[in-house]
PDB file of N, CA and C in Angstrom:
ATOM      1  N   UNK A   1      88.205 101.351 124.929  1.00  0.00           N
ATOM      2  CA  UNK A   1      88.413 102.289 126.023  1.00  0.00           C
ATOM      3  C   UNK A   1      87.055 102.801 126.466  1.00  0.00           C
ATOM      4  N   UNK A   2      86.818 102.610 127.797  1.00  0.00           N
ATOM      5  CA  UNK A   2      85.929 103.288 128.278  1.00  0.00           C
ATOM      6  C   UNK A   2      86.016 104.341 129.388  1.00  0.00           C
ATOM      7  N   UNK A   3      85.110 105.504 128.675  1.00  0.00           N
ATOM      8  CA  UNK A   3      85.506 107.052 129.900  1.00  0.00           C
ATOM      9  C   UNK A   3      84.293 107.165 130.649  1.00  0.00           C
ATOM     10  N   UNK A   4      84.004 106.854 131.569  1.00  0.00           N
ATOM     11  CA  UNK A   4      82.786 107.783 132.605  1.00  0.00           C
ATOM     12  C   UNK A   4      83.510 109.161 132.940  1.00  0.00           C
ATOM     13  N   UNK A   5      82.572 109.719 131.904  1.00  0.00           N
ATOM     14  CA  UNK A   5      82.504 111.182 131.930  1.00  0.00           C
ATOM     15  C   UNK A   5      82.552 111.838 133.330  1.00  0.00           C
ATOM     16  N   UNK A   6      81.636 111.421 134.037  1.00  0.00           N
ATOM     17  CA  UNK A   6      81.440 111.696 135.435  1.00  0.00           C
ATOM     18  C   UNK A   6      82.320 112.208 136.434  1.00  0.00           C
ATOM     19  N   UNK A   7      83.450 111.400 135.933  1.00  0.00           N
ATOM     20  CA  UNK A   7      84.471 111.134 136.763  1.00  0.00           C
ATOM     21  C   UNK A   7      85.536 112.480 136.386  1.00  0.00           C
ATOM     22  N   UNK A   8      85.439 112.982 134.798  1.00  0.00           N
ATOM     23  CA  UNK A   8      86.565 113.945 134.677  1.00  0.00           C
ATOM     24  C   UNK A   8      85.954 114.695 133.978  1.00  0.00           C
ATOM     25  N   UNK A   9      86.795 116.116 133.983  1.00  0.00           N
ATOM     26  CA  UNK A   9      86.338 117.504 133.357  1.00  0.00           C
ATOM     27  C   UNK A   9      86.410 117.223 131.554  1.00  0.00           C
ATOM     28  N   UNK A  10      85.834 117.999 131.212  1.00  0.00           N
ATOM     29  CA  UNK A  10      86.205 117.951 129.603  1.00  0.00           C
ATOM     30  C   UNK A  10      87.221 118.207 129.229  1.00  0.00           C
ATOM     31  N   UNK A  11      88.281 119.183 129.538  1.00  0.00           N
ATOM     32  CA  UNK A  11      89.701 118.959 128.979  1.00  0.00           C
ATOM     33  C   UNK A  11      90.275 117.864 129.387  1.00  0.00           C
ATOM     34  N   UNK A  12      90.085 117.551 130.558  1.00  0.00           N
ATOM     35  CA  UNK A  12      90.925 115.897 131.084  1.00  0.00           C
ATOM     36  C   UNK A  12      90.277 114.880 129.873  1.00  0.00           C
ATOM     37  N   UNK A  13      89.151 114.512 129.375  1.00  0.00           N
ATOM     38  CA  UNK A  13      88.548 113.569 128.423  1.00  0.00           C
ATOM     39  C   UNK A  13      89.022 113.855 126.991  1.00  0.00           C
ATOM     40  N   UNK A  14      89.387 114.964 126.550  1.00  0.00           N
ATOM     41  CA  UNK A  14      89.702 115.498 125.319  1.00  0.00           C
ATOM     42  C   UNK A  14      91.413 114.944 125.496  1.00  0.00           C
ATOM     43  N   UNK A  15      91.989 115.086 126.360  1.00  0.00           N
ATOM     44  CA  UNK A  15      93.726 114.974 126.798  1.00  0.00           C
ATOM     45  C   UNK A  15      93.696 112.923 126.997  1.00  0.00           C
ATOM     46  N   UNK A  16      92.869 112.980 127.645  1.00  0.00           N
ATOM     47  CA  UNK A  16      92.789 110.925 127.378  1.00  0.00           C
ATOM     48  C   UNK A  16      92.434 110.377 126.061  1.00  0.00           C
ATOM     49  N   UNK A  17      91.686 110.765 125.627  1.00  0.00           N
ATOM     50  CA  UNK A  17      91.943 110.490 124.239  1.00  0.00           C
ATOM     51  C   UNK A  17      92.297 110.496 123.314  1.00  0.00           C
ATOM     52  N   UNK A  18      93.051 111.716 123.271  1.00  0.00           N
ATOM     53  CA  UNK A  18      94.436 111.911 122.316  1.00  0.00           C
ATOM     54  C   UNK A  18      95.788 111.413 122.425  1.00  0.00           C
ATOM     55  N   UNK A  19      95.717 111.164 124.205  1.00  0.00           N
ATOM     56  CA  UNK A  19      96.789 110.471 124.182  1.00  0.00           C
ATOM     57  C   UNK A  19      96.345 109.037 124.049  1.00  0.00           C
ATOM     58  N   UNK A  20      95.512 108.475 124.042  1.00  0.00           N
ATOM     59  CA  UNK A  20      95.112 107.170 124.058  1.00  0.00           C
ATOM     60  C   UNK A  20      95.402 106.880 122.772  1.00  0.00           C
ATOM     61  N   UNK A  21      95.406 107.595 121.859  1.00  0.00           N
ATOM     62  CA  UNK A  21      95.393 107.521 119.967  1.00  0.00           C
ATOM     63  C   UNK A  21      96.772 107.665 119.834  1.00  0.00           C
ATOM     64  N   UNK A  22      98.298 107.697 120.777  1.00  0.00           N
ATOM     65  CA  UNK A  22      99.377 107.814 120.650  1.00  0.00           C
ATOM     66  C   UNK A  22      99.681 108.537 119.407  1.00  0.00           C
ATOM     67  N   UNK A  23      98.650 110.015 119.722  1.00  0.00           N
ATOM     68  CA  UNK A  23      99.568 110.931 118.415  1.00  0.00           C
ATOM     69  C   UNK A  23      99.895 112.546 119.534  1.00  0.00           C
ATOM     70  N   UNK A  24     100.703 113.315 118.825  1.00  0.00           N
ATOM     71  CA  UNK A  24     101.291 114.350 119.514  1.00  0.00           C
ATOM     72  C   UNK A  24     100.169 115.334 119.743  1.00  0.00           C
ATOM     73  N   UNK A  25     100.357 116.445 120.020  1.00  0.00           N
ATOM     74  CA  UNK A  25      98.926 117.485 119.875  1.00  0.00           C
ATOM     75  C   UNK A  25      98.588 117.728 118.386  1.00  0.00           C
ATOM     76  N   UNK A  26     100.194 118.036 118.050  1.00  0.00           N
ATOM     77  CA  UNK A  26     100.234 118.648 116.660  1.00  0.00           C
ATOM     78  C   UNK A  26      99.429 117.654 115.654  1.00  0.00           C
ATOM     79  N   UNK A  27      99.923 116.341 115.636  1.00  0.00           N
ATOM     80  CA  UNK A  27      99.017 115.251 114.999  1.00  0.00           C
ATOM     81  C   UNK A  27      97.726 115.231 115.014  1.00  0.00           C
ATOM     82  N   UNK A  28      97.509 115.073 116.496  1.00  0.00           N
ATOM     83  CA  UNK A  28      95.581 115.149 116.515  1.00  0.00           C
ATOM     84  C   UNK A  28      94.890 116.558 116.288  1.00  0.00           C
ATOM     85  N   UNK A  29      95.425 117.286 116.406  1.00  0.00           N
ATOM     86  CA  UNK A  29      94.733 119.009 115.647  1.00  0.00           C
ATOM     87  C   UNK A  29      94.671 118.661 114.257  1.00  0.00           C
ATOM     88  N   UNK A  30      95.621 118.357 113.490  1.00  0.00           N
ATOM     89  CA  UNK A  30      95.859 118.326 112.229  1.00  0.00           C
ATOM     90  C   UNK A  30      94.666 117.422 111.490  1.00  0.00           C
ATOM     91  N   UNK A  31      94.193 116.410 112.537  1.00  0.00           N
ATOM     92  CA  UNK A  31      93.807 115.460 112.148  1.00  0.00           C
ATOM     93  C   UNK A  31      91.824 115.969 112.077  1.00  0.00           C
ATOM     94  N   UNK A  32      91.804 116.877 113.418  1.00  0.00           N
ATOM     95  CA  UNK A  32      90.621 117.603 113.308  1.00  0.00           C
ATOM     96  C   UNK A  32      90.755 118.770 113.391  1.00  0.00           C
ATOM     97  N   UNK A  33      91.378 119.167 112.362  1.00  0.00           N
ATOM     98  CA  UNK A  33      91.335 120.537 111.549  1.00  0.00           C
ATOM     99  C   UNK A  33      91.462 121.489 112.547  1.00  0.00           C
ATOM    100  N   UNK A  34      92.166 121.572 113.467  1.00  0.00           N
ATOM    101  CA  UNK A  34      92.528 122.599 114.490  1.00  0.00           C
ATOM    102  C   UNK A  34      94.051 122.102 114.760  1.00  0.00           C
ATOM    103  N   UNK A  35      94.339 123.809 115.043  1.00  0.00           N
ATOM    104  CA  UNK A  35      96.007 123.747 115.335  1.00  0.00           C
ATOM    105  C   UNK A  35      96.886 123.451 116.490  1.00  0.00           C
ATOM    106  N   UNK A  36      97.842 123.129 116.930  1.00  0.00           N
ATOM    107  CA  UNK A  36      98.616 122.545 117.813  1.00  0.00           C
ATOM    108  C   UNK A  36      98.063 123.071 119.152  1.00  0.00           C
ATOM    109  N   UNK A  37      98.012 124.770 119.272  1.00  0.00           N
ATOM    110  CA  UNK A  37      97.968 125.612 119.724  1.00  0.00           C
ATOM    111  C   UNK A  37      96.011 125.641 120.510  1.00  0.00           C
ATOM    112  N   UNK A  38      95.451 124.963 119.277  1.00  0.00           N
ATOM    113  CA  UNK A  38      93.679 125.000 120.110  1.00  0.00           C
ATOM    114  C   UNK A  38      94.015 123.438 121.139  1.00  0.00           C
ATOM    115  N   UNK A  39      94.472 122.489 120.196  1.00  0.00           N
ATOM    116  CA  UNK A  39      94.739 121.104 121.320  1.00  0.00           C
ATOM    117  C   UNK A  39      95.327 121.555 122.531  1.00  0.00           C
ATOM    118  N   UNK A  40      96.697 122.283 122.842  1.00  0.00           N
ATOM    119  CA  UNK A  40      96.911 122.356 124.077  1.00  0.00           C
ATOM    120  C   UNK A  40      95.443 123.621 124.857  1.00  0.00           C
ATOM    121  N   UNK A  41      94.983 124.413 124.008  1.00  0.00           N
ATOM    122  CA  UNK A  41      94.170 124.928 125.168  1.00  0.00           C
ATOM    123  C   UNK A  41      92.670 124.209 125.576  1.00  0.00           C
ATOM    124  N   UNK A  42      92.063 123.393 124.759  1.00  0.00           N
ATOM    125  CA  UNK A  42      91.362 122.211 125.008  1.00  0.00           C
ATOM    126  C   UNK A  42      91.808 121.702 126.341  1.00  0.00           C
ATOM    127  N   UNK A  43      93.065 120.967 126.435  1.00  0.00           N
ATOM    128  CA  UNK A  43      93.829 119.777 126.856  1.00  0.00           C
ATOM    129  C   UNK A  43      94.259 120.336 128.062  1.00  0.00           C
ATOM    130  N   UNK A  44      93.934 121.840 128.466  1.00  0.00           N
ATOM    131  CA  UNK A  44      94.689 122.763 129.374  1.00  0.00           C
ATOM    132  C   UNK A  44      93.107 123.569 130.199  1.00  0.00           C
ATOM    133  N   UNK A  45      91.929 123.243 129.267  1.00  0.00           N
ATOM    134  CA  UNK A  45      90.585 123.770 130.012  1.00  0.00           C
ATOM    135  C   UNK A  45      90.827 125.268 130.099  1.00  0.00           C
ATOM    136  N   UNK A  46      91.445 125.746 129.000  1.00  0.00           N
ATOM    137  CA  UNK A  46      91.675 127.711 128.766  1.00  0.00           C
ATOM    138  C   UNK A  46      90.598 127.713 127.515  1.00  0.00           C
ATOM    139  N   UNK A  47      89.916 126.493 126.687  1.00  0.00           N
ATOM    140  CA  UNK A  47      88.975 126.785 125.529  1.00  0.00           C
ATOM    141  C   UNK A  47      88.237 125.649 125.609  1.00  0.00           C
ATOM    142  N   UNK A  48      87.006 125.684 125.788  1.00  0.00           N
ATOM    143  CA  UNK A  48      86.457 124.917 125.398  1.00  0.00           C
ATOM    144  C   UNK A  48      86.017 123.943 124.224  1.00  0.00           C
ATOM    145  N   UNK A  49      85.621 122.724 124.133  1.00  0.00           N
ATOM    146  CA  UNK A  49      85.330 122.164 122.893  1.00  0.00           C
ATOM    147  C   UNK A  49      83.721 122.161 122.444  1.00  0.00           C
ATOM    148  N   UNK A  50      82.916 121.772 121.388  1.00  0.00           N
ATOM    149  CA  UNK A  50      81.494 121.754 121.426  1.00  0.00           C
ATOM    150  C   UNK A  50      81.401 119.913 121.308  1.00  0.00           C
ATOM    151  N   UNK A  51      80.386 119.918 121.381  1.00  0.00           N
ATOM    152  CA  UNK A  51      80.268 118.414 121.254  1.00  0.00           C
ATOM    153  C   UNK A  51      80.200 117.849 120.050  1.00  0.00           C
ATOM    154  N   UNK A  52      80.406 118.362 118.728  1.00  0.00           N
ATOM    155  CA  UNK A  52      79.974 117.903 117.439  1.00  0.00           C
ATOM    156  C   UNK A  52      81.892 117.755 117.424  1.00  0.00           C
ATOM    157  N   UNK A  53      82.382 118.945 117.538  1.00  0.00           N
ATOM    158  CA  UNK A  53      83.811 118.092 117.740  1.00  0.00           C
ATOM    159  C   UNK A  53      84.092 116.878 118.307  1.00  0.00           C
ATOM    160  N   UNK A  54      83.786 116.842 119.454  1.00  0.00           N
ATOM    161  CA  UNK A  54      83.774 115.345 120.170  1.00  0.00           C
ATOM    162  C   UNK A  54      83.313 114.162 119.256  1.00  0.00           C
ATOM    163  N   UNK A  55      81.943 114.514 118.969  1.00  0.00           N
ATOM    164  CA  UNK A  55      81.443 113.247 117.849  1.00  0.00           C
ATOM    165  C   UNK A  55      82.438 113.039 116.976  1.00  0.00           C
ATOM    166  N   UNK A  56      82.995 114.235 115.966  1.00  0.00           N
ATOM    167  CA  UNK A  56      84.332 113.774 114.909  1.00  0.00           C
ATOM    168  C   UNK A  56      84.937 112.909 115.053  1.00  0.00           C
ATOM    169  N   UNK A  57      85.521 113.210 116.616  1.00  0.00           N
ATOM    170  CA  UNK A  57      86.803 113.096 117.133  1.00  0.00           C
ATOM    171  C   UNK A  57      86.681 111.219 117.971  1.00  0.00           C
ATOM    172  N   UNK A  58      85.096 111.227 118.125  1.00  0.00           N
ATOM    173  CA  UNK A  58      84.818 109.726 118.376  1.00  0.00           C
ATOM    174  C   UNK A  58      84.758 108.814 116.982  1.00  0.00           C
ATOM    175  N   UNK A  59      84.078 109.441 115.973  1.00  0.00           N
ATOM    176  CA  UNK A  59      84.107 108.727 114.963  1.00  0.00           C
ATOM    177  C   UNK A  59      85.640 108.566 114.297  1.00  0.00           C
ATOM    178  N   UNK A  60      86.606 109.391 114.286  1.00  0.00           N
ATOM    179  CA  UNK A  60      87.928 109.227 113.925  1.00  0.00           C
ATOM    180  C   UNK A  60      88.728 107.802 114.625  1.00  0.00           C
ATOM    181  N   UNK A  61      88.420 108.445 115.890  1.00  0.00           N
ATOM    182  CA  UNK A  61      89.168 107.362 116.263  1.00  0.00           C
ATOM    183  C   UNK A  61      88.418 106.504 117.219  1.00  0.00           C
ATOM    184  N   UNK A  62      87.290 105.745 116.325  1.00  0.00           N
ATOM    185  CA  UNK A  62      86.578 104.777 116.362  1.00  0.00           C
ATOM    186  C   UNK A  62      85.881 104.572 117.986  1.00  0.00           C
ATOM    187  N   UNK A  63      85.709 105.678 118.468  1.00  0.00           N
ATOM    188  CA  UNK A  63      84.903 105.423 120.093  1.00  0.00           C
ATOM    189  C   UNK A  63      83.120 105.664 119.851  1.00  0.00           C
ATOM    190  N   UNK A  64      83.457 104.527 120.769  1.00  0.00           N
ATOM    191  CA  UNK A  64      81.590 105.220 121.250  1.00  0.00           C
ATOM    192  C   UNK A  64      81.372 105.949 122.421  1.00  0.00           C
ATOM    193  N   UNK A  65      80.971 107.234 122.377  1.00  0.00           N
ATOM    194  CA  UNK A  65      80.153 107.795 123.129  1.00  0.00           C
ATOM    195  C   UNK A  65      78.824 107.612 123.982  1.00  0.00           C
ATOM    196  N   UNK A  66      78.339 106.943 125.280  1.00  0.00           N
ATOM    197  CA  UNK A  66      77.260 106.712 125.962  1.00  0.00           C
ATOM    198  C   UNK A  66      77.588 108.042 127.077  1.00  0.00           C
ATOM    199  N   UNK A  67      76.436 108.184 127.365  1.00  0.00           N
ATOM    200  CA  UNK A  67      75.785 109.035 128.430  1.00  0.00           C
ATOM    201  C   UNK A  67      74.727 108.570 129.530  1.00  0.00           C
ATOM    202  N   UNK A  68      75.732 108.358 130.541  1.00  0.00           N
ATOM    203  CA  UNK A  68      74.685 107.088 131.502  1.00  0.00           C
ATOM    204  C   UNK A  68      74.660 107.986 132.912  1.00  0.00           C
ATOM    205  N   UNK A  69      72.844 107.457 133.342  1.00  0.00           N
ATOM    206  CA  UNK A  69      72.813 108.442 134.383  1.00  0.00           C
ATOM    207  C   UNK A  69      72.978 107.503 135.647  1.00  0.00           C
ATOM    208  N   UNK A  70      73.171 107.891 136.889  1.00  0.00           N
ATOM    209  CA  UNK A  70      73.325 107.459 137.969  1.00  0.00           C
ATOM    210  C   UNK A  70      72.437 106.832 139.099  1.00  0.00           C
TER     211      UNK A  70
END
């Protein structure tokens, strides 16, 4: 799977990839140690994420992360 960031907000990229991993919210919180309740506000752009989450959350479920400029 590939995301150009570019193209979408950070909760939209956090919400494609969880659903891309066909698990529920509750599943993928569980999975990075946050609760049902932080995934939907991630996934909803009411909380932000940091990027070391992101890295986890790429290394979990096996993505690579690039940052390409225009």
């Amino acid at each position: 799977m590939k995301i150009v960031a570019n193209n979408y907000k950070a909760n939209e990229i956090f919400r494609i990839i969880r659903e891309n991993s066909g698990k529920t919210q509750k599943e993928f919180g569980k999975e990075i140690n946050r609760s049902k309740t932080a995934v939907q506000y991630y996934e909803y752009g009411e909380r932000n994420y940091d990027f070391e989450l992101l890295l986890k959350i790429a290394e979990q479920e096996n993505l690579i992360i690039t940052i390409e400029s225009k």
